[in-house]
N, C-alpha and C. Protein backbone atom coordinates (compact mmCIF):
# COMPACT_ATOMS: atom_id res chain seq x y z
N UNK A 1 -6.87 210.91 -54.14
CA UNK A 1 -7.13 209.72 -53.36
C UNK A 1 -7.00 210.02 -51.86
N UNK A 2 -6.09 210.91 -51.22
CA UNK A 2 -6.01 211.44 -49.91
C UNK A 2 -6.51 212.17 -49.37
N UNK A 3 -7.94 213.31 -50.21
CA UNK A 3 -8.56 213.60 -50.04
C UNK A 3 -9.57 212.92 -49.67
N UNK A 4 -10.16 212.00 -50.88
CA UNK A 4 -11.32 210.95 -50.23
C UNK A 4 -11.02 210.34 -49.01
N UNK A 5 -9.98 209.53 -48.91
CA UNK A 5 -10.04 209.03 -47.45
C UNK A 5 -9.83 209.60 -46.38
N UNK A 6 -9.39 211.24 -46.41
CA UNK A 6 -9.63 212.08 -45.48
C UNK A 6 -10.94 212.12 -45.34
N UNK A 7 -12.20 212.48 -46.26
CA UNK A 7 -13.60 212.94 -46.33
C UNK A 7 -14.19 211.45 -45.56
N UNK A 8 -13.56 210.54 -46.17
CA UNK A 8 -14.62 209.11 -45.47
C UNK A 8 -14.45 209.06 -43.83
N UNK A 9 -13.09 209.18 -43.60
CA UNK A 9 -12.14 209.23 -41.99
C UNK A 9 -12.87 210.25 -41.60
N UNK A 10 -13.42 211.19 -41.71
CA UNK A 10 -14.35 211.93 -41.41
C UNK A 10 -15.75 212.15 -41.01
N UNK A 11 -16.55 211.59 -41.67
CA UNK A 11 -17.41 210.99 -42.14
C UNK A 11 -17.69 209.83 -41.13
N UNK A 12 -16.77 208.84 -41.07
CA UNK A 12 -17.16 207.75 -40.00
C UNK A 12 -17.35 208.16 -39.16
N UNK A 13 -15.75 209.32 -38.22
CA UNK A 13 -15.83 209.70 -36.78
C UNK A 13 -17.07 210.26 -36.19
N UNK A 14 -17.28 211.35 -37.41
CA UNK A 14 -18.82 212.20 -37.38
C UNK A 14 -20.20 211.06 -37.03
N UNK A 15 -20.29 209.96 -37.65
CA UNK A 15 -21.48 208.97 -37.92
C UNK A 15 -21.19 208.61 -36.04
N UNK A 16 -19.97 208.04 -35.62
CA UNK A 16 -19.72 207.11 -34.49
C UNK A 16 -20.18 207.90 -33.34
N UNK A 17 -19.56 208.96 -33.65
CA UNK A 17 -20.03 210.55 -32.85
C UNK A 17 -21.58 210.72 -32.17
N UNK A 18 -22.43 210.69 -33.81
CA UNK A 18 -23.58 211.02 -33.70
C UNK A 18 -24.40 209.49 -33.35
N UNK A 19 -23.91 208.58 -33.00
CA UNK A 19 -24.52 207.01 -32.25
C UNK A 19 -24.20 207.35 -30.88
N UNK A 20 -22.96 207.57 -30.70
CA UNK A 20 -22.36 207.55 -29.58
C UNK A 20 -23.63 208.77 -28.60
N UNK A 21 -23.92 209.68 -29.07
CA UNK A 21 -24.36 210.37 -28.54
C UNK A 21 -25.94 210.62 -28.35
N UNK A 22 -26.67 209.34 -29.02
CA UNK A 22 -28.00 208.78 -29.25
C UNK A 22 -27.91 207.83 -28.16
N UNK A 23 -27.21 207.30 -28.15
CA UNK A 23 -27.41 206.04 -27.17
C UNK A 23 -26.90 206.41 -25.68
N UNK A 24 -26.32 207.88 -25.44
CA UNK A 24 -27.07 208.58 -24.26
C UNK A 24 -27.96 208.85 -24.10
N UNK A 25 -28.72 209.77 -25.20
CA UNK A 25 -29.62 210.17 -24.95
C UNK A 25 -31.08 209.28 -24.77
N UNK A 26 -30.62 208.06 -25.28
CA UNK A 26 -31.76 206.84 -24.79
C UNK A 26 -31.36 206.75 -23.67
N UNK A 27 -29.99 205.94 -23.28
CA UNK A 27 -29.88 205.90 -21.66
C UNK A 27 -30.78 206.86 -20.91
N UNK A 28 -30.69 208.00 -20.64
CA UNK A 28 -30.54 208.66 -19.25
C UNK A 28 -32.32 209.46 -19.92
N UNK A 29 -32.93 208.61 -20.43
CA UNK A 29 -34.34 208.67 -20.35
C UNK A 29 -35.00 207.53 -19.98
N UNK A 30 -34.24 206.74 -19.47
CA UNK A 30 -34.55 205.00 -19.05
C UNK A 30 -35.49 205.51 -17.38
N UNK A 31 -36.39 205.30 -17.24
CA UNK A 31 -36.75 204.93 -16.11
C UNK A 31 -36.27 203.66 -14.91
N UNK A 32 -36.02 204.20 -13.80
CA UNK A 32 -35.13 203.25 -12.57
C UNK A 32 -36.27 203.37 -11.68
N UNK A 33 -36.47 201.80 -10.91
CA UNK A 33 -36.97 201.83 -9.80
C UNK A 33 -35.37 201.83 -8.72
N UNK A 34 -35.70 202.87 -7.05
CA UNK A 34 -35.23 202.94 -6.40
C UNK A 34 -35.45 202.46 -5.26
N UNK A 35 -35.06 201.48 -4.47
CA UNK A 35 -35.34 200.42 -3.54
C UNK A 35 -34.63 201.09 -2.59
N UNK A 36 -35.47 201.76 -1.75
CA UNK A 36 -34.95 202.49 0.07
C UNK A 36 -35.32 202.13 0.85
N UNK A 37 -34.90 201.39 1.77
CA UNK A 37 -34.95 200.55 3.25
C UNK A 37 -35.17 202.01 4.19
N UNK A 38 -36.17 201.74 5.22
CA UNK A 38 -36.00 202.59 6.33
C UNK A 38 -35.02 202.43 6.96
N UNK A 39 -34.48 200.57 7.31
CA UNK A 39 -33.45 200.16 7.85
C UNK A 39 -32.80 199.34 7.07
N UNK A 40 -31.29 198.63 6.75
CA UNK A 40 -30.72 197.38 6.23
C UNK A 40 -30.44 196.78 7.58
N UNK A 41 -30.56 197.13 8.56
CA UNK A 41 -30.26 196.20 9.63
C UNK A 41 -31.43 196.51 11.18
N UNK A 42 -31.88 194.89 10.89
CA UNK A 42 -32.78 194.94 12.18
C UNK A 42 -32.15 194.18 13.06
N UNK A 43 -32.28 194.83 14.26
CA UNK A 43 -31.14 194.75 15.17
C UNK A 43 -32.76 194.13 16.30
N UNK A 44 -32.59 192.99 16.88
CA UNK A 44 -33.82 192.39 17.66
C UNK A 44 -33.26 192.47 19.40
N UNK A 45 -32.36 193.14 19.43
CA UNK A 45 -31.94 193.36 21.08
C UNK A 45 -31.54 191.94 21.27
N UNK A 46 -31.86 192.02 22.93
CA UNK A 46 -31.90 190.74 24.01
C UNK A 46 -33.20 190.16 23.81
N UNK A 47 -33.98 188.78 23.41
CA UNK A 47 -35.03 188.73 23.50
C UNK A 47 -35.02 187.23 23.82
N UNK A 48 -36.02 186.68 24.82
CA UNK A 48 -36.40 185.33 25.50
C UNK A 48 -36.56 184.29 24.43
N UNK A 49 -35.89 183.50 24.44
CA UNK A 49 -36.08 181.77 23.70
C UNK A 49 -37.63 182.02 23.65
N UNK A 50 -37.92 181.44 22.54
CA UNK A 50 -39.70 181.35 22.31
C UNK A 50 -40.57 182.73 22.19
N UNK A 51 -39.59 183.80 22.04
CA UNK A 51 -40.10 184.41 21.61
C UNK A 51 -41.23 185.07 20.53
N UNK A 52 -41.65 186.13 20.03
CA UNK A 52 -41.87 186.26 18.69
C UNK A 52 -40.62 186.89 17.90
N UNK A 53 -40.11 186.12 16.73
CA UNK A 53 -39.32 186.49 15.88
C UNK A 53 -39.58 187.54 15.20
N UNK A 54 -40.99 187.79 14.41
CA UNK A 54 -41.53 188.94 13.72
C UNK A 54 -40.83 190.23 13.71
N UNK A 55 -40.56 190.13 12.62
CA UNK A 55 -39.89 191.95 12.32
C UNK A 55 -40.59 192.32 11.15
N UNK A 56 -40.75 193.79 10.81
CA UNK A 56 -41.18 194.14 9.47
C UNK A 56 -40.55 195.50 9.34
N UNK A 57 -39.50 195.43 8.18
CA UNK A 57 -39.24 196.37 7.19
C UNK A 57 -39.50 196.93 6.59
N UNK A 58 -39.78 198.28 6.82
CA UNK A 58 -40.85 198.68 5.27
C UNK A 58 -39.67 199.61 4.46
N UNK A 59 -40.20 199.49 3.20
CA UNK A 59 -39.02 200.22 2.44
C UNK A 59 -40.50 201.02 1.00
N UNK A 60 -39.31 202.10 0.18
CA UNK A 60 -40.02 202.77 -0.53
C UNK A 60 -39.60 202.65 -2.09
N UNK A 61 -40.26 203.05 -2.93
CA UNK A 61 -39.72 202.95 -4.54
C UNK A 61 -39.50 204.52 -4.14
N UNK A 62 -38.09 204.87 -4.44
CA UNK A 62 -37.84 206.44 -4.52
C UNK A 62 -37.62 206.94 -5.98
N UNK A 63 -37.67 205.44 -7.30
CA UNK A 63 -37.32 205.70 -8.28
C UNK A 63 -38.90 206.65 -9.29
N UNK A 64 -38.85 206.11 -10.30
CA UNK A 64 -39.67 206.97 -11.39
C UNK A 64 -39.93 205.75 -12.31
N UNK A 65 -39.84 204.62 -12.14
CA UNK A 65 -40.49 203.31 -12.74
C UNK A 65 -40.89 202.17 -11.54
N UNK A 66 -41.52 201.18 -11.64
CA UNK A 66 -42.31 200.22 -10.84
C UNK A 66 -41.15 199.67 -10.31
N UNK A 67 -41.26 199.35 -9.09
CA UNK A 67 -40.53 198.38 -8.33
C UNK A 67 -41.12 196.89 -7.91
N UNK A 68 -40.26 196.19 -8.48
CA UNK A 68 -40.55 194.62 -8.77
C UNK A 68 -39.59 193.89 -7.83
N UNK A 69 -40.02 193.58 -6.95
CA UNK A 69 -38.91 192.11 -6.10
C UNK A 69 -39.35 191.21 -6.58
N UNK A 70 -38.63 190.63 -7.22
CA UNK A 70 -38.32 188.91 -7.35
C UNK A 70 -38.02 187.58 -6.47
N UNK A 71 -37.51 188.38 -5.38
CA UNK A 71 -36.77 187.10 -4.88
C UNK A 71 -36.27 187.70 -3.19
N UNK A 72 -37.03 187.07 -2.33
CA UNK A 72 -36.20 187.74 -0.60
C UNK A 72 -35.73 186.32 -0.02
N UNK A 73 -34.45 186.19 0.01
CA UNK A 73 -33.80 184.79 -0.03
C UNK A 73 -32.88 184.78 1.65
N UNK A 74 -33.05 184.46 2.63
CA UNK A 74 -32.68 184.20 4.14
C UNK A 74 -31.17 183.58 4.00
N UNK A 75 -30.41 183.18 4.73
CA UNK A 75 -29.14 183.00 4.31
C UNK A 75 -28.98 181.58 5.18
N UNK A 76 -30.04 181.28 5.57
CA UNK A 76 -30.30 179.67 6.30
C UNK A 76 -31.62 179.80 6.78
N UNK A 77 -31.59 178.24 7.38
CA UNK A 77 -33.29 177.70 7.29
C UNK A 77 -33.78 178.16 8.63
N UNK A 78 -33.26 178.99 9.77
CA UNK A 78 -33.52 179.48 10.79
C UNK A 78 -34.29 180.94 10.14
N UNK A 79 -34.33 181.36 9.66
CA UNK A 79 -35.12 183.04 9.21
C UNK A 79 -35.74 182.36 8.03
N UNK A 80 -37.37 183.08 8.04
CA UNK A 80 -38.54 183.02 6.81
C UNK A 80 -38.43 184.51 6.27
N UNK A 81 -38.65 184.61 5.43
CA UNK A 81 -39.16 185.92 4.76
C UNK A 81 -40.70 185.80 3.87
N UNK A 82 -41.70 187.24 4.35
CA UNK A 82 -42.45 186.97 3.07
C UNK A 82 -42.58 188.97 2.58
N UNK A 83 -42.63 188.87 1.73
CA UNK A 83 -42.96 190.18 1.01
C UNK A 83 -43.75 190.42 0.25
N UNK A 84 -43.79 191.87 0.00
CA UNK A 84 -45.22 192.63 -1.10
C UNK A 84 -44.57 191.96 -2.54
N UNK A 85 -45.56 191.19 -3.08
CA UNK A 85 -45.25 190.68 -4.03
C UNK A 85 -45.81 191.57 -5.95
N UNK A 86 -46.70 192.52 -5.10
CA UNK A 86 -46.93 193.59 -6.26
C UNK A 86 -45.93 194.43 -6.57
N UNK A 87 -46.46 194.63 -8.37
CA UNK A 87 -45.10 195.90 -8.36
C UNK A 87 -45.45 197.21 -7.32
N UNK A 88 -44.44 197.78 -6.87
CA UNK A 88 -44.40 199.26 -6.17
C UNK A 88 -44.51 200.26 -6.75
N UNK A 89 -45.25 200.82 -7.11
CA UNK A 89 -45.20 202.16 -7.68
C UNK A 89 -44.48 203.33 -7.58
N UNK A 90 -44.09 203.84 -8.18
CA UNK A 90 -42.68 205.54 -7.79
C UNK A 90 -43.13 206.21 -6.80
N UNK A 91 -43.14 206.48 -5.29
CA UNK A 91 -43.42 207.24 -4.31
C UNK A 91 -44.53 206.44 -3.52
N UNK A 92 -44.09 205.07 -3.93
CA UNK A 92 -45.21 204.04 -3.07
C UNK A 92 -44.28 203.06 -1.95
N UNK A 93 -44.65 202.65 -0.71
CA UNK A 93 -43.45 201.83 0.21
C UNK A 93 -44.77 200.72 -0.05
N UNK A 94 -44.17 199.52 0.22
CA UNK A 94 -44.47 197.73 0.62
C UNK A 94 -43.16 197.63 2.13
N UNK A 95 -43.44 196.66 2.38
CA UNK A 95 -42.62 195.98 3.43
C UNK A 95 -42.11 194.43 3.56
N UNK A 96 -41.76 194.21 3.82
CA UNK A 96 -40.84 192.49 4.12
C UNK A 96 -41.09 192.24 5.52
N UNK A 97 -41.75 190.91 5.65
CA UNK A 97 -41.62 190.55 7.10
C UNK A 97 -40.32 189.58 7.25
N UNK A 98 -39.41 189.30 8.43
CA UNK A 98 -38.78 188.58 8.88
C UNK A 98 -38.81 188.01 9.73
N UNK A 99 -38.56 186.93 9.64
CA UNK A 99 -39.02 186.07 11.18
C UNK A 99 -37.70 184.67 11.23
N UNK A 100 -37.20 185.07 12.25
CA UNK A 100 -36.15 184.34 13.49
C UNK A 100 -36.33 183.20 14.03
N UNK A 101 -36.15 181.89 14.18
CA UNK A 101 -36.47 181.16 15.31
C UNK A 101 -35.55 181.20 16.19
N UNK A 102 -36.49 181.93 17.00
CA UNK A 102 -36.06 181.82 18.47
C UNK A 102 -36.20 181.19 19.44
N UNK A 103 -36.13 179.63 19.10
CA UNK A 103 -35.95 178.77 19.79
C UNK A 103 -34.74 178.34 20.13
N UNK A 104 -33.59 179.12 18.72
CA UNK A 104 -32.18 179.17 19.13
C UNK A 104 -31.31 179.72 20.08
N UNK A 105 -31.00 179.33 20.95
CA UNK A 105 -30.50 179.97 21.67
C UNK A 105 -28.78 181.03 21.91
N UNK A 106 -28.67 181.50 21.96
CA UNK A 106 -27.23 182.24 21.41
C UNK A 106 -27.46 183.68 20.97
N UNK A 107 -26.17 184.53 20.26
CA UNK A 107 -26.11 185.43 19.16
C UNK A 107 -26.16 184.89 17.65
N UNK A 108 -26.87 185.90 17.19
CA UNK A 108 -26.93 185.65 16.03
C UNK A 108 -26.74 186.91 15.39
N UNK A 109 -26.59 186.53 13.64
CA UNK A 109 -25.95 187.62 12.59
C UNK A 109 -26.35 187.16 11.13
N UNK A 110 -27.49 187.05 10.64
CA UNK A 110 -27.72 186.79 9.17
C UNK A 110 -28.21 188.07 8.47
N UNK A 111 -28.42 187.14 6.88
CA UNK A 111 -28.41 188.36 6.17
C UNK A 111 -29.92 187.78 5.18
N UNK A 112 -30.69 188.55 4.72
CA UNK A 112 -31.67 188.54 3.90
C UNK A 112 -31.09 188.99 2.72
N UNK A 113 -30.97 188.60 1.46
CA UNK A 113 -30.87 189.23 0.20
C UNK A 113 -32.00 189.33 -0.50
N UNK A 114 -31.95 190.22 -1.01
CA UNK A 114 -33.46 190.99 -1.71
C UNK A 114 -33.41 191.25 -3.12
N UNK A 115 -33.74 190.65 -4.08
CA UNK A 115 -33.30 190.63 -5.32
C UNK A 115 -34.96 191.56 -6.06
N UNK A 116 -34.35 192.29 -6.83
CA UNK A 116 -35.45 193.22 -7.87
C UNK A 116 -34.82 193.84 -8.86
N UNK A 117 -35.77 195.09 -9.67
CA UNK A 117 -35.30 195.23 -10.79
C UNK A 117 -35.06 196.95 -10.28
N UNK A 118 -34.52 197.08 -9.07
CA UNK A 118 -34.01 198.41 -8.81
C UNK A 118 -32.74 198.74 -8.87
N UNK A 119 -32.09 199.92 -9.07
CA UNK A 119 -30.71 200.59 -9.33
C UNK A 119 -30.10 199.90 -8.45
N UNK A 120 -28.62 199.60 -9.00
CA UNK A 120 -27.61 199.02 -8.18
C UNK A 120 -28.22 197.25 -7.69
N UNK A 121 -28.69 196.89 -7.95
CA UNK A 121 -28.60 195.27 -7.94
C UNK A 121 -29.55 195.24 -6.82
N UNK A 122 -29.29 193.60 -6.26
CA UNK A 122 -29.71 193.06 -5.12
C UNK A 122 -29.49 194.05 -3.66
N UNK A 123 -30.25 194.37 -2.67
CA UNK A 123 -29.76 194.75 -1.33
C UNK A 123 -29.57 193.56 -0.03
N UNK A 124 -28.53 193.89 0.50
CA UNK A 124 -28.85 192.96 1.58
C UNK A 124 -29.33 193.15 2.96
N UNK A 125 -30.15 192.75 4.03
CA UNK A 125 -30.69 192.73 5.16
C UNK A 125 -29.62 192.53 6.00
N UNK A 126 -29.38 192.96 7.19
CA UNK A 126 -28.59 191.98 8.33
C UNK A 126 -29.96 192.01 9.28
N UNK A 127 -30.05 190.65 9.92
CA UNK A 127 -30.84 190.87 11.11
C UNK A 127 -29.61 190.39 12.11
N UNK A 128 -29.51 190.71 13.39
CA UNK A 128 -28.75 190.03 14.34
C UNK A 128 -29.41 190.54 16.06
N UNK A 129 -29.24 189.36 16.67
CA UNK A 129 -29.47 190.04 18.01
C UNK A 129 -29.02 188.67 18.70
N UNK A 130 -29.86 188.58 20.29
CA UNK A 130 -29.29 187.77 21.16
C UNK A 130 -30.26 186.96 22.10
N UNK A 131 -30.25 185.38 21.42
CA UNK A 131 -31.41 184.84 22.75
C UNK A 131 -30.94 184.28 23.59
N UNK A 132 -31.99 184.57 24.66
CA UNK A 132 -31.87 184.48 25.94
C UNK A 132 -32.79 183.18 26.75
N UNK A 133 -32.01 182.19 27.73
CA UNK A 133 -32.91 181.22 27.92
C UNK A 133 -33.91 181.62 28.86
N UNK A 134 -35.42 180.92 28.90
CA UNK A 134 -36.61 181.48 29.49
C UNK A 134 -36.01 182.16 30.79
């Protein structure tokens, strides 16, 4: 009897073993899109009330599957965002425009969050700079 349940205790570890070590070998054949910013922070200087706000980011898929944004979300109703809404291809860049109203006058410091289906989650933007009255 202490034989068999040695052979079964055996038997399982061996089975858990050989899953355990399948379901790496699926993992790390998974294709990742890689979402690389030239910049995470656009920095707009000193620039005149009434300015143009316009910025554009361009970023690259550095991964080995399609890069998909879902979602470029401003962190208040003063900054628009619009972006490449196609998937990105592996060794292909799109860009994000941002745009400021700069009718505000002051410093400023927000953030763009960028939601897709690339490694490591969401990225975030800072834009910040400083307006100046006419």
């Amino acid at each position: 009897m202490n034989f068999t349940i040695n052979i079964l205790s055996a038997l399982l570890i061996f089975a858990a073993s050989f899953n355990a070590n399948a379901i790496k070998t699926l993992e790390s054949t998974e294709k990742t899109a890689i979402l690389k910013f030239e910049t995470e922070i656009i920095d707009y200087g000193t620039i005149k009330q009434n300015s143009d706000g316009k910025r554009i980011v361009e970023f690259t898929n550095e991964g080995d599957a399609p890069l998909i944004i879902t979602n470029v979300r401003p962190s208040c109703g003063c900054t628009v965002a619009n972006y490449t809404k196609d998937p990105i291809a592996p060794g292909k860049s799109g860009q994000i425009e941002v745009g400021y109203d700069t009718r505000r006058i002051g410093a400023f410091n927000k953030s763009v969050t960028v939601t897709s289906n690339a490694e490591g989650g969401n990225k975030t933007l800072r834009i910040k700079g400083v307006v100046v009255a006419e």
